[in-house]
C-alpha atoms as a PDB file:
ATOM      1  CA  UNK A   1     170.348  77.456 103.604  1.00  0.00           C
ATOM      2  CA  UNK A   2     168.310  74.439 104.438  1.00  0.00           C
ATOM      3  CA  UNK A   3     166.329  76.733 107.173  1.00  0.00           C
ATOM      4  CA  UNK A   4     165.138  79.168 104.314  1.00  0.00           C
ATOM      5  CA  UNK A   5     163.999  75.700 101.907  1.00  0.00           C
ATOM      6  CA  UNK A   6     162.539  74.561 104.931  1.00  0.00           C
ATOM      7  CA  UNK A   7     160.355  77.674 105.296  1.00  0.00           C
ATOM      8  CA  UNK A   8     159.568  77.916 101.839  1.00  0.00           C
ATOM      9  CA  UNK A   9     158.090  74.220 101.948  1.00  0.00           C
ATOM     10  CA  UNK A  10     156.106  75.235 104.847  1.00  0.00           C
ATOM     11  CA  UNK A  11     154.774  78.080 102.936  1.00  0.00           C
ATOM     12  CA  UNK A  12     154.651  76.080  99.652  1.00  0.00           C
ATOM     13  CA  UNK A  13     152.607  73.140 101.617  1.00  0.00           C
ATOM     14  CA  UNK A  14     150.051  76.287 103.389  1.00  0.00           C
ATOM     15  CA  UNK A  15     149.173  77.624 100.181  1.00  0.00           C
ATOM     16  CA  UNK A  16     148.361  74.540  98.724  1.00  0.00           C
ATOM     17  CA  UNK A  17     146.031  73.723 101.293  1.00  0.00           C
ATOM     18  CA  UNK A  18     144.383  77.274 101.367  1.00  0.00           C
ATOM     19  CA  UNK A  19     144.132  77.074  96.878  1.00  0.00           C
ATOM     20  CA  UNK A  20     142.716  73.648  97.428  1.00  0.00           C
ATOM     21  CA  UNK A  21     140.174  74.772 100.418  1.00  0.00           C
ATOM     22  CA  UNK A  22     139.042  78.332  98.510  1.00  0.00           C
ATOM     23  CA  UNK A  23     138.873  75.996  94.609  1.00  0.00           C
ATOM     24  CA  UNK A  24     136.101  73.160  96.892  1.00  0.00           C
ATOM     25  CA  UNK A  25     134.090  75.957  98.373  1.00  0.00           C
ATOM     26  CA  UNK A  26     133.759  77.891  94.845  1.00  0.00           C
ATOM     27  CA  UNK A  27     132.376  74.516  93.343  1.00  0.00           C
ATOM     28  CA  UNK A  28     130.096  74.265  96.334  1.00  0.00           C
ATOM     29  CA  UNK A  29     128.743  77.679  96.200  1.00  0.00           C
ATOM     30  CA  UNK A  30     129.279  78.776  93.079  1.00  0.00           C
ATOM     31  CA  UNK A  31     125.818  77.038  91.467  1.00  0.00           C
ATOM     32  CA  UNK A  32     124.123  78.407  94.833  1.00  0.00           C
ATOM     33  CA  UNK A  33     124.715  81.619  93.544  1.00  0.00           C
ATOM     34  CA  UNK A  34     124.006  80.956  90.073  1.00  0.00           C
ATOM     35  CA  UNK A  35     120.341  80.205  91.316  1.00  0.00           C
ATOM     36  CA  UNK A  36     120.000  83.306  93.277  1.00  0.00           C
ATOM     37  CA  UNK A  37     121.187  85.498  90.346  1.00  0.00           C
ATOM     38  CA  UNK A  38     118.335  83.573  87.846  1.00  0.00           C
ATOM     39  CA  UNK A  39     115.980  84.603  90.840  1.00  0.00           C
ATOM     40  CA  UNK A  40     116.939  88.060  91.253  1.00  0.00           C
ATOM     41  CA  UNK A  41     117.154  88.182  87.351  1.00  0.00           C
ATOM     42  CA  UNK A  42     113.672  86.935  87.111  1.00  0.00           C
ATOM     43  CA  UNK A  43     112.155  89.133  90.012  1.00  0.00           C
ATOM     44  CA  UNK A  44     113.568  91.790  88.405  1.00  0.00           C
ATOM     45  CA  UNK A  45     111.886  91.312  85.299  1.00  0.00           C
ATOM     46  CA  UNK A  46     108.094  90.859  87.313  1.00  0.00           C
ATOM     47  CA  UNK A  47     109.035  94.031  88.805  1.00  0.00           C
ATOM     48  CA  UNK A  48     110.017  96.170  85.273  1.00  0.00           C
ATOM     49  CA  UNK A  49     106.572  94.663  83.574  1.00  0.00           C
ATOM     50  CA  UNK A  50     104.114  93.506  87.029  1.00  0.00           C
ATOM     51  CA  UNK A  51     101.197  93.130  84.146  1.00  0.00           C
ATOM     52  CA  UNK A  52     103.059  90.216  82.534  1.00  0.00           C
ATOM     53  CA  UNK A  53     102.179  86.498  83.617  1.00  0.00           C
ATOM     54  CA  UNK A  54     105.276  85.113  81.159  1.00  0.00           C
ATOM     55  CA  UNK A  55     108.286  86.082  79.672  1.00  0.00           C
ATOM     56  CA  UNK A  56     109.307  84.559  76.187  1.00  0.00           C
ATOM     57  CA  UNK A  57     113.349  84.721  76.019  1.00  0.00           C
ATOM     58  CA  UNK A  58     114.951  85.556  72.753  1.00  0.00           C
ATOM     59  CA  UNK A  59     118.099  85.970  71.589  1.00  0.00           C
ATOM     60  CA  UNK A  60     120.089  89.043  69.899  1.00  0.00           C
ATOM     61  CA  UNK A  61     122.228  88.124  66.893  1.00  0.00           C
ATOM     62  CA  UNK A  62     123.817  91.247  66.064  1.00  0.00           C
ATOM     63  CA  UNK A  63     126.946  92.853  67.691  1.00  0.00           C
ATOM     64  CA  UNK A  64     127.041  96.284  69.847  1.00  0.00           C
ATOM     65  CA  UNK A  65     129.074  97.788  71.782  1.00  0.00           C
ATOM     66  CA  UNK A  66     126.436  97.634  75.037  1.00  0.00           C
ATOM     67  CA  UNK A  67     126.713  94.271  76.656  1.00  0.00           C
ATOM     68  CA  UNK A  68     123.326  93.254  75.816  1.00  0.00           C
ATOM     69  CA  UNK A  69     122.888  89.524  74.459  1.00  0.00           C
ATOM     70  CA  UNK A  70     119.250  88.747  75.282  1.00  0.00           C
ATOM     71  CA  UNK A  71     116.087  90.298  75.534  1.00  0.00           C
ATOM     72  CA  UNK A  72     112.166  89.071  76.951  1.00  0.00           C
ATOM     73  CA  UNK A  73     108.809  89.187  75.199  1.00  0.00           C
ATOM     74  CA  UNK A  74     106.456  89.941  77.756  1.00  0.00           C
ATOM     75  CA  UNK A  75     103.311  88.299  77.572  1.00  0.00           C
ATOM     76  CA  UNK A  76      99.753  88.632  79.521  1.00  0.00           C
ATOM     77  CA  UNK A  77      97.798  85.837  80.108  1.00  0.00           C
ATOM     78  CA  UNK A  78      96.084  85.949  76.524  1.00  0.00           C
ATOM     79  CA  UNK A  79     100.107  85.377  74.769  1.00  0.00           C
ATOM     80  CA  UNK A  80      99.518  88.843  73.316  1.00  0.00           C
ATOM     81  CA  UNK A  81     102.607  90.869  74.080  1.00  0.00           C
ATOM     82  CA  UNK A  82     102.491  93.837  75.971  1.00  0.00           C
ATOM     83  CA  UNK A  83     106.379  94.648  75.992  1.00  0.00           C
ATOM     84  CA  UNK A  84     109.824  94.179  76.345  1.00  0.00           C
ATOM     85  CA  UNK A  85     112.644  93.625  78.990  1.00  0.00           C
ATOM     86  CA  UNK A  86     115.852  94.592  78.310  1.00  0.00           C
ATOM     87  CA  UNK A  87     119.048  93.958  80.172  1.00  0.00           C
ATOM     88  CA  UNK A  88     121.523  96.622  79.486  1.00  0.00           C
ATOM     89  CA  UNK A  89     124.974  97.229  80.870  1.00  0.00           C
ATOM     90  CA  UNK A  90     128.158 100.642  80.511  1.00  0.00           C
ATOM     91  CA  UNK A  91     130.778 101.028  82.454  1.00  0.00           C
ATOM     92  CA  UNK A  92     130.187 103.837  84.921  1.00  0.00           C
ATOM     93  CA  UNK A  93     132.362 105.749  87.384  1.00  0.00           C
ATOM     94  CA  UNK A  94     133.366 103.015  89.470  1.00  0.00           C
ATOM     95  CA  UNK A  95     132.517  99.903  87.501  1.00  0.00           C
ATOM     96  CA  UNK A  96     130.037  98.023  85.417  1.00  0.00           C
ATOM     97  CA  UNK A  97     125.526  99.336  86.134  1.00  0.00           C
ATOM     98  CA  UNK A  98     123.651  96.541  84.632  1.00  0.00           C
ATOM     99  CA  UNK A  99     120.042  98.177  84.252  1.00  0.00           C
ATOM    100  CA  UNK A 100     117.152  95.884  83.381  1.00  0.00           C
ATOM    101  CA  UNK A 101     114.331  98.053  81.665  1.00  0.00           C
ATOM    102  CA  UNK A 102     110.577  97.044  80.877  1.00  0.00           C
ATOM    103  CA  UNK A 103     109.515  98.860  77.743  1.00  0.00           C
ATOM    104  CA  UNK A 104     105.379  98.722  76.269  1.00  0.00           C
ATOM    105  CA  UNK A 105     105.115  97.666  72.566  1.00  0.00           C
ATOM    106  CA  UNK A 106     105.865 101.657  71.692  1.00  0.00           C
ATOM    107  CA  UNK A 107     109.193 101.618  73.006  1.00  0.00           C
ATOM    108  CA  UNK A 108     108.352 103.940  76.092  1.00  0.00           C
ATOM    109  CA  UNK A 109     109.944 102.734  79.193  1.00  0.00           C
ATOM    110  CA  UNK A 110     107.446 101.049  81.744  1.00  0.00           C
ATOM    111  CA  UNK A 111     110.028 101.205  84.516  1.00  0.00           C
ATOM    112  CA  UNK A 112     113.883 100.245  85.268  1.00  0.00           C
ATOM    113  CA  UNK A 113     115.556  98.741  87.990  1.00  0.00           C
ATOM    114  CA  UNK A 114     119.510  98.816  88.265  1.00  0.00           C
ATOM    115  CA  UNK A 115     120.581  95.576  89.345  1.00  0.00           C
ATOM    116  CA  UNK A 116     124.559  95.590  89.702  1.00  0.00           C
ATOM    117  CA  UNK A 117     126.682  98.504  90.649  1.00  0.00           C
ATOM    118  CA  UNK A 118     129.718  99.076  91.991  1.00  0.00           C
ATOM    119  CA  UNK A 119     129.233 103.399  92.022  1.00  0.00           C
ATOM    120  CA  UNK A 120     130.639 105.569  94.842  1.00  0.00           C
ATOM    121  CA  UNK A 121     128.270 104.679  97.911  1.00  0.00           C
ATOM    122  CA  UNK A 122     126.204 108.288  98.737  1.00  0.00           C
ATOM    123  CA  UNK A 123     126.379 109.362  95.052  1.00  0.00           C
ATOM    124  CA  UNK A 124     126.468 106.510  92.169  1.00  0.00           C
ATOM    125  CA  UNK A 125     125.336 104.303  94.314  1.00  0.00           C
ATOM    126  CA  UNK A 126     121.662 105.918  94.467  1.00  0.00           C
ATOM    127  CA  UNK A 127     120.990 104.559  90.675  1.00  0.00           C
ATOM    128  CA  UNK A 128     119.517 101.766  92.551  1.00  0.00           C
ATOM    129  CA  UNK A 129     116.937 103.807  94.383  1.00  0.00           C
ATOM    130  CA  UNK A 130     113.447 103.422  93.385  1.00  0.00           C
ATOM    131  CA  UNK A 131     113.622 107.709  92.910  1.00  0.00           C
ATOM    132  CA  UNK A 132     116.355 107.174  90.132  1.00  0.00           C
ATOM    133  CA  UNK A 133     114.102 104.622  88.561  1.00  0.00           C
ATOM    134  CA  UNK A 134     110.836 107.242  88.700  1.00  0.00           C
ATOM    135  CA  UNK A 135     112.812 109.624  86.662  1.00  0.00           C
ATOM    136  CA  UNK A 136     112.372 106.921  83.166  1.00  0.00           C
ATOM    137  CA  UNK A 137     108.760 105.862  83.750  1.00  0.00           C
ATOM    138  CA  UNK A 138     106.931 107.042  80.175  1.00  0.00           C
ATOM    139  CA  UNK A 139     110.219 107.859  78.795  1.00  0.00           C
ATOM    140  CA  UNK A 140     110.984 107.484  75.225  1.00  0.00           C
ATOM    141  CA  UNK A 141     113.778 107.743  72.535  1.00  0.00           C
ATOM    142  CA  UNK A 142     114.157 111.015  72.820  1.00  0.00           C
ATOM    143  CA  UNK A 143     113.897 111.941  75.679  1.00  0.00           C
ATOM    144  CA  UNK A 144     116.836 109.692  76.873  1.00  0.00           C
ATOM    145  CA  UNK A 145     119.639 111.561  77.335  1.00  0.00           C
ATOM    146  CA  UNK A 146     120.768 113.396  80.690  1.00  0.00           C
ATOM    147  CA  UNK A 147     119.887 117.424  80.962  1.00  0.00           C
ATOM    148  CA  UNK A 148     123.035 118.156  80.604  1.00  0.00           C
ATOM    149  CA  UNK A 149     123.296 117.056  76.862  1.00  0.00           C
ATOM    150  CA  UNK A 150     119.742 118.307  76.058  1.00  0.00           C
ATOM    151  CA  UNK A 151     117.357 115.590  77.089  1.00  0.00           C
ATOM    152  CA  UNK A 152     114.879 114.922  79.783  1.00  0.00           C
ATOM    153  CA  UNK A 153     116.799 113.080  82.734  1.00  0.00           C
ATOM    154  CA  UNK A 154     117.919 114.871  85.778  1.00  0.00           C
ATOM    155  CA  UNK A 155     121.123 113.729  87.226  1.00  0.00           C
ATOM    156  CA  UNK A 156     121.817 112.873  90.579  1.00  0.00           C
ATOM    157  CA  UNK A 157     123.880 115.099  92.235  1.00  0.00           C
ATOM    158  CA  UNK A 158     127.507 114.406  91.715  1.00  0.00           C
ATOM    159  CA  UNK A 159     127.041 111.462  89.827  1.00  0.00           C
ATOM    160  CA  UNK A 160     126.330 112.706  86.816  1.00  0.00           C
ATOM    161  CA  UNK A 161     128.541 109.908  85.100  1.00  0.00           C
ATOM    162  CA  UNK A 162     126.588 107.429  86.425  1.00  0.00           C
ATOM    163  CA  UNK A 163     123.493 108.483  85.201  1.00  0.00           C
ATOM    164  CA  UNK A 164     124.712 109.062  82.231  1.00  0.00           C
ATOM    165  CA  UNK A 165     125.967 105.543  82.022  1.00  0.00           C
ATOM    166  CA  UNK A 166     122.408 104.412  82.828  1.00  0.00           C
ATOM    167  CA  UNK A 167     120.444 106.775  80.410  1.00  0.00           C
ATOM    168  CA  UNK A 168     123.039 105.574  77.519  1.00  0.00           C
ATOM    169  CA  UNK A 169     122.636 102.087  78.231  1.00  0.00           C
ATOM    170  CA  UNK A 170     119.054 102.046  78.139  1.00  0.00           C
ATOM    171  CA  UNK A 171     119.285 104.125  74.994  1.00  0.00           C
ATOM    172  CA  UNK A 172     121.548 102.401  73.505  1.00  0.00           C
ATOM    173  CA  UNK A 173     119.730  99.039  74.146  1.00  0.00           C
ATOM    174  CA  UNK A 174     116.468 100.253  72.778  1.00  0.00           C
ATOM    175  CA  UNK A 175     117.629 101.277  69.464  1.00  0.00           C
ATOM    176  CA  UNK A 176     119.601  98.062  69.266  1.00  0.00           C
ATOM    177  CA  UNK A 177     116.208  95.892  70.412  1.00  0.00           C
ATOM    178  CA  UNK A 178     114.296  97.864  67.500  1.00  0.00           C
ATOM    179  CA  UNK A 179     117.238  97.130  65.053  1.00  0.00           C
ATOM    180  CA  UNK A 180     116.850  93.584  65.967  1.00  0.00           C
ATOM    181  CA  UNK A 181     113.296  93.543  65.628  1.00  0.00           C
ATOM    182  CA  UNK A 182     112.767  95.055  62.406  1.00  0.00           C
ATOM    183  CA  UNK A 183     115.541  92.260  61.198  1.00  0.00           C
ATOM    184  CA  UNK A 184     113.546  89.873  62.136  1.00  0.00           C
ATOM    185  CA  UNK A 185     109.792  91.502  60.744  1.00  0.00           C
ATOM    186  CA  UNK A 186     111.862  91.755  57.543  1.00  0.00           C
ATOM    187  CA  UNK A 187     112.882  88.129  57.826  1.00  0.00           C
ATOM    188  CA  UNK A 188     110.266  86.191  59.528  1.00  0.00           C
END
């Protein structure tokens, strides 16, 4: 008997040191990657709107079912805005596709670039190619739903829940921005 509590205080006394060792490296790296995920975040942005010299960060008050809290005022170098960047995210096949989107001040989409995905690597996974992102340029409203359920968007082939999950996200997050924004024409 004393063997077996003697090998369960050597394991007790391992894991310990392996918690302790994984819990100091996550508070070492973890605001390392916090800054590389505001960089990515904010090249990502530059990339959706390249004509914008500043974005103006607001804030979302209302609730929705897409996981969408903020959204950018893109500026040029005058302060006149010239659009908005959106940063939408559905569950898809595999897992969360966070999509940010660039829209001009009519609501058609400049471009998109999916950020985070977890899809099926060979199908899914080629949301994040810049020939899935071609397929929105000059899209609008309308137009924003996949072929399959009468819109514009080609699928990619066998991933058709994936770009579905993309195509409702960003549709779902521009109706939500313009909600928003007449709230706040109406208020301010």
């Amino acid at each position: 008997m004393k063997y077996y509590i003697k090998l369960g205080l050597i394991l007790l006394a391992v894991c310990a040191l392996a918690t302790g060792i994984l819990a100091y490296l996550n508070s070492v790296t973890a605001p390392m990657i916090a800054e590389v995920k505001r960089v990515e975040a904010e090249n990502a942005r530059k990339e959706v709107m390249p004509d914008a010299t500043d974005f103006v960060k607001k804030t979302m008050v209302d609730s929705s079912e897409v996981d969408t809290d903020l959204y950018f005022i893109a500026v040029n170098e005058a302060k006149e805005p010239i659009g908005y960047i959106l940063t939408v995210a559905l569950n898809g096949y595999s897992g969360v596709v966070k999509t940010v989107v660039g829209l001009k001040n009519d609501f058609s989409i400049n471009k998109i670039k999916v950020i985070e995905q977890t899809e099926t690597p060979g199908l899914g996974a080629k949301a994040s190619t810049p020939a899935f992102a071609e397929k929105f340029v000059g899209m609008t409203l309308p137009q924003l739903m996949v072929k399959k359920d009468g819109g514009d968007i080609i699928s990619i082939t066998g991933a058709t829940i994936t770009t579905r999950t993309v195509t409702n996200s960003i549709n779902a997050g521009i109706k939500r921005l313009e909600e928003v924004l007449k709230v706040e024409v109406t208020n301010g």
